[in-house]
C-alpha atoms as a PDB file:
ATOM      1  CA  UNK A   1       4.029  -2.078  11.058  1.00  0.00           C
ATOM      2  CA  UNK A   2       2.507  -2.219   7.444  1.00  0.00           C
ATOM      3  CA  UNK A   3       5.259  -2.134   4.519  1.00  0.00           C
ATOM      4  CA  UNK A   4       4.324  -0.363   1.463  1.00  0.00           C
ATOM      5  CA  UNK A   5       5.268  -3.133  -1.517  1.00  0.00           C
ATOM      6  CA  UNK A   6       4.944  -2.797  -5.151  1.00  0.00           C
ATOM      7  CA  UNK A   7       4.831  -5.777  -7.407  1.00  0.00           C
ATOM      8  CA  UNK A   8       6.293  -6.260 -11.244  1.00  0.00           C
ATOM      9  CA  UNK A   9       7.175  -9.138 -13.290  1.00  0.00           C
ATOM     10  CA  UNK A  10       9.587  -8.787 -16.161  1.00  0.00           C
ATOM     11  CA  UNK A  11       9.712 -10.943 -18.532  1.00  0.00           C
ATOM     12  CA  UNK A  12      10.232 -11.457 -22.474  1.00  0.00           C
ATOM     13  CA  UNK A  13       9.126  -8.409 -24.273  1.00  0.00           C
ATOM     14  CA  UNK A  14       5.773  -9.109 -26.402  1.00  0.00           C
ATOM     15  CA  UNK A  15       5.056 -12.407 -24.107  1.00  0.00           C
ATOM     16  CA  UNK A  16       1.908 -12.731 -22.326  1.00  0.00           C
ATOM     17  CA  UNK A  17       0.425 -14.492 -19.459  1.00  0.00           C
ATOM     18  CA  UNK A  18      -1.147 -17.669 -19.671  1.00  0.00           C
ATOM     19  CA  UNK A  19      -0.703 -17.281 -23.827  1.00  0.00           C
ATOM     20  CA  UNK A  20       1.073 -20.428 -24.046  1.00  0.00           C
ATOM     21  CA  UNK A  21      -2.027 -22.691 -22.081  1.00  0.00           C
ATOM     22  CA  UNK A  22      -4.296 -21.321 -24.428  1.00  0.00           C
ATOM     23  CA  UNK A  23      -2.458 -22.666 -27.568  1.00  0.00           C
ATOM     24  CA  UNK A  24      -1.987 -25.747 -25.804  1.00  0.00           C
ATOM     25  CA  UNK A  25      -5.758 -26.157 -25.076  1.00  0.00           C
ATOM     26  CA  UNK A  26      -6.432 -24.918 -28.807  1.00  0.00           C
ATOM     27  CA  UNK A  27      -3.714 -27.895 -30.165  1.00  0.00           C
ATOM     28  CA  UNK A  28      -5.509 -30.284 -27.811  1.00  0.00           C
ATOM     29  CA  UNK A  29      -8.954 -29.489 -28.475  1.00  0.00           C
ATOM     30  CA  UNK A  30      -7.889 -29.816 -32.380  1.00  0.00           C
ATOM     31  CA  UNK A  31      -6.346 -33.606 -31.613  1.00  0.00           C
ATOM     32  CA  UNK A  32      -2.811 -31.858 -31.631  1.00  0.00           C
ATOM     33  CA  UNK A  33       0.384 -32.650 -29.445  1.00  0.00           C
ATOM     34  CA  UNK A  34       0.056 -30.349 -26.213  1.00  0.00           C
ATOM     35  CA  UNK A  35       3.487 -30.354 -24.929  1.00  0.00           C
ATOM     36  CA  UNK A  36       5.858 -28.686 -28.071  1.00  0.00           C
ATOM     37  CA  UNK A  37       9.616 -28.799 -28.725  1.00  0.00           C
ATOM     38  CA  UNK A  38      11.286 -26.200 -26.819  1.00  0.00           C
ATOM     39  CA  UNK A  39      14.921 -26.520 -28.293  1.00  0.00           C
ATOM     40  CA  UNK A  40      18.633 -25.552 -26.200  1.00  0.00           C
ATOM     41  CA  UNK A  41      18.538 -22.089 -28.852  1.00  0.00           C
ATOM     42  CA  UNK A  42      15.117 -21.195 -26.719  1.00  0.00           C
ATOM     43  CA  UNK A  43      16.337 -21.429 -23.631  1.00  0.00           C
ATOM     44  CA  UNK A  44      19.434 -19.550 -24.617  1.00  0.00           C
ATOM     45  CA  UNK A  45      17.519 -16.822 -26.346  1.00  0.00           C
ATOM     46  CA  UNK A  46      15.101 -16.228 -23.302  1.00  0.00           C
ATOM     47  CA  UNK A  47      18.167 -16.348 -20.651  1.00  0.00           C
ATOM     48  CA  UNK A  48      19.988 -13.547 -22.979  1.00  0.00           C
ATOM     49  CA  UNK A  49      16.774 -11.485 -22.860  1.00  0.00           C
ATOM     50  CA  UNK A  50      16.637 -11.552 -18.280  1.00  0.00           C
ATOM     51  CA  UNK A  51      18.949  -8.226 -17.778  1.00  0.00           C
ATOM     52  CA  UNK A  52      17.001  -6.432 -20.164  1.00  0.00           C
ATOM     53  CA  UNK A  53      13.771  -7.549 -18.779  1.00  0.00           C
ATOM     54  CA  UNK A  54      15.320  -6.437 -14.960  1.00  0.00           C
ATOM     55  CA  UNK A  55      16.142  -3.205 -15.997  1.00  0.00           C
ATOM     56  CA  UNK A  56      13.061  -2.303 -17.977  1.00  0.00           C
ATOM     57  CA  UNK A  57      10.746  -3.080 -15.422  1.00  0.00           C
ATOM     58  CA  UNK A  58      12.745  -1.460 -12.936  1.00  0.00           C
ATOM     59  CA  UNK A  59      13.075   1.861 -14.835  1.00  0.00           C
ATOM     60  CA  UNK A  60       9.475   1.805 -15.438  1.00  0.00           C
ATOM     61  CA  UNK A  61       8.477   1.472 -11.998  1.00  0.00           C
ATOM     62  CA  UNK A  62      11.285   4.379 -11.072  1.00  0.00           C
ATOM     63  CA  UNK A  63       9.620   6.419 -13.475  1.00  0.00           C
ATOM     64  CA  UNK A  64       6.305   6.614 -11.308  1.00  0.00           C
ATOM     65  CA  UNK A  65       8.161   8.317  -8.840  1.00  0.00           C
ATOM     66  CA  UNK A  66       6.029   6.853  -5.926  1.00  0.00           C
ATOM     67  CA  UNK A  67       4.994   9.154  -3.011  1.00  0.00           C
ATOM     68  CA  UNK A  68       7.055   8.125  -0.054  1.00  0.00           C
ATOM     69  CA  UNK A  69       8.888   4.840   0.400  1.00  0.00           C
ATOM     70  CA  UNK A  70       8.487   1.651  -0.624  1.00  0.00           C
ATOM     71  CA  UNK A  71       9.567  -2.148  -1.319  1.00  0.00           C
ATOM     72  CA  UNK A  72       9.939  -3.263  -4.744  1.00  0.00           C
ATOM     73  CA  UNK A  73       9.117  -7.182  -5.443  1.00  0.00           C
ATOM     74  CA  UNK A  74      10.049  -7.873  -9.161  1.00  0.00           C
ATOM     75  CA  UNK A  75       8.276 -11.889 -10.445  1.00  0.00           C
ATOM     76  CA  UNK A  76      11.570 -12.631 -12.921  1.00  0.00           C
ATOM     77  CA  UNK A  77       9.180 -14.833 -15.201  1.00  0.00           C
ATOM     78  CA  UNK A  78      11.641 -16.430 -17.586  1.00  0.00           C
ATOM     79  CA  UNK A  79      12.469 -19.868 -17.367  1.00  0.00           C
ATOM     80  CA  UNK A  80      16.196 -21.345 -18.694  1.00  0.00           C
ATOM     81  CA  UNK A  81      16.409 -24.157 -17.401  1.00  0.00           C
ATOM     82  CA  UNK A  82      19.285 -23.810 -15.799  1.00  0.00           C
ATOM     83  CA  UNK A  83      21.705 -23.158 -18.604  1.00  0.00           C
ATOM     84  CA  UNK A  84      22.346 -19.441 -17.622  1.00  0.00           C
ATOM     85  CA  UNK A  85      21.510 -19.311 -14.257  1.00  0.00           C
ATOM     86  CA  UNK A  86      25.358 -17.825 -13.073  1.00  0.00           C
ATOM     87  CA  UNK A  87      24.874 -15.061 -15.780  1.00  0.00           C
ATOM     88  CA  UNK A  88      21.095 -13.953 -15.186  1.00  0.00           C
ATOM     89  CA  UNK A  89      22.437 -13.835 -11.133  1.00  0.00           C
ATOM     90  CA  UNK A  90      25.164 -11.810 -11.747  1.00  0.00           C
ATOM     91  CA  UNK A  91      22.862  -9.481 -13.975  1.00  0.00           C
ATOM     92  CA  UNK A  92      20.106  -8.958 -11.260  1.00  0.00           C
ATOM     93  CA  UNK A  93      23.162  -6.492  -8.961  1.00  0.00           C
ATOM     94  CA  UNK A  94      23.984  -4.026 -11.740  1.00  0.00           C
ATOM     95  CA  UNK A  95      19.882  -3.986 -12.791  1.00  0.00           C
ATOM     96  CA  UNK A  96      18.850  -3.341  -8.811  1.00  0.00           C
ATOM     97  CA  UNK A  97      21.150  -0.643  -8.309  1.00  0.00           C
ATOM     98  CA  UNK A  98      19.644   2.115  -9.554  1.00  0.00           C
ATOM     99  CA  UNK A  99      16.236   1.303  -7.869  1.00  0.00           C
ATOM    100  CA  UNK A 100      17.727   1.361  -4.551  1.00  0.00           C
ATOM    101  CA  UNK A 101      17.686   5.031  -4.748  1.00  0.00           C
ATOM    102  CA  UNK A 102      13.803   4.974  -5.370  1.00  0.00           C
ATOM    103  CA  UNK A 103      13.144   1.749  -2.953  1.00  0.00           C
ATOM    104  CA  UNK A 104      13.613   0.693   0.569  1.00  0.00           C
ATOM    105  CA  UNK A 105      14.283  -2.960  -0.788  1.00  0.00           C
ATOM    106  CA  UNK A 106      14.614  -4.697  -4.043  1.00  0.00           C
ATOM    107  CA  UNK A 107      13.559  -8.469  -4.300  1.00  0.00           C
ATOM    108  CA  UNK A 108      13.398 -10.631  -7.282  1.00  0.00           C
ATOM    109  CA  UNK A 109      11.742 -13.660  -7.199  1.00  0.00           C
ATOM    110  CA  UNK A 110      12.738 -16.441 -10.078  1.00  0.00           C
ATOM    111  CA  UNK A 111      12.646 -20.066  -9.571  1.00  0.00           C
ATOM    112  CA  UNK A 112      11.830 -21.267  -6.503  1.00  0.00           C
ATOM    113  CA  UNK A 113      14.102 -18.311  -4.946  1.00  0.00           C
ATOM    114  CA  UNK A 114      13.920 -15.048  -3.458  1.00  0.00           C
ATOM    115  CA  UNK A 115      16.802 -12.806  -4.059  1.00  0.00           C
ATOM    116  CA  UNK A 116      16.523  -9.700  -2.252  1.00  0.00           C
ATOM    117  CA  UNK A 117      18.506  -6.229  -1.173  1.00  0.00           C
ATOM    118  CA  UNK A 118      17.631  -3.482   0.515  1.00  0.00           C
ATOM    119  CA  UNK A 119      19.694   0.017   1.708  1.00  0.00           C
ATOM    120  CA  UNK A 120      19.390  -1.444   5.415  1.00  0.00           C
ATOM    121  CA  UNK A 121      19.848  -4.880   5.057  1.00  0.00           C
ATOM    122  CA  UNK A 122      23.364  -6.577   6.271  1.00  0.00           C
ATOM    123  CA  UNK A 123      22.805 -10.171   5.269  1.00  0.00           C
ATOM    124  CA  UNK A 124      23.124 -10.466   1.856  1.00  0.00           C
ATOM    125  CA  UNK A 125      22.349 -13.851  -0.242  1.00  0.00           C
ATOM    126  CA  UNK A 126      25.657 -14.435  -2.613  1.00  0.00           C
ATOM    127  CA  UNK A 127      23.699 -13.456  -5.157  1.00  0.00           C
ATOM    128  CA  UNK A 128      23.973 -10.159  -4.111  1.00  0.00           C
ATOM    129  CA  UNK A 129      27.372  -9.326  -3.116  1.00  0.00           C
ATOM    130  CA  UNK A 130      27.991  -6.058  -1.674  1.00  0.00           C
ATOM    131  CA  UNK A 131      28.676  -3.247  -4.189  1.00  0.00           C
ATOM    132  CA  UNK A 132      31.087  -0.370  -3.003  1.00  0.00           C
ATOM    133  CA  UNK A 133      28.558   2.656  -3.817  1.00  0.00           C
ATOM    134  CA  UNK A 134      25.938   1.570  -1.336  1.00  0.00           C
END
């Protein structure tokens, strides 16, 4: 059996890819420090911006109505540290929910974790806990 998957990453709105190794290589090549200060307020800031970053790439990948069904595997690319990880987790059920309509299953992968859901699926990580409307 072949399972139709489509791929996202959310992350911090204006950030690319890879943008930070290039100003590190740019610092180094110029005699500059390569590893910068990344201060608590960062990781704070980024960790406040996760739900919004779930639910935009979800809605934009609802919004391409795919023909027939499919999983959904979302890369969550913000890092924390830690410091929110009980809110971002509790953030990823309401921010699934309304893709389940539009996808067989809904996974997000952050850290070195899977967290996934899916209309059929009875075994839920705690991350997930069941919601009454499904």
């Amino acid at each position: 059996m072949i399972e139709r998957v489509e791929c996202a990453e959310a992350d911090i709105l204006g950030r690319r890819r890879g943008d930070e190794y290039r100003e590190a290589e740019k610092r180094n090549a110029g005699g500059g420090p390569v590893v910068v200060d990344d201060p608590l307020e960062d990781w704070v800031s980024r960790a406040d911006q996760a739900p919004a970053a779930l639910s935009a790439v979800i809605a934009t990948k609802i919004g391409k109505r795919y023909a027939g069904r499919a999983s959904l595997l979302i890369n969550l690319n913000i890092s924390e540290f830690g410091i929110r990880q009980t809110e971002i987790e509790a953030a990823m059920t309401p921010a699934v929910v309304p893709a389940l309509a539009c996808f067989e299953r809904v996974w997000i992968l952050w850290k070195a974790s899977s967290m996934g859901r899916g209309l059929h699926e009875q075994r839920l990580p705690a991350a997930f806990p069941t919601v009454s409307n499904f």
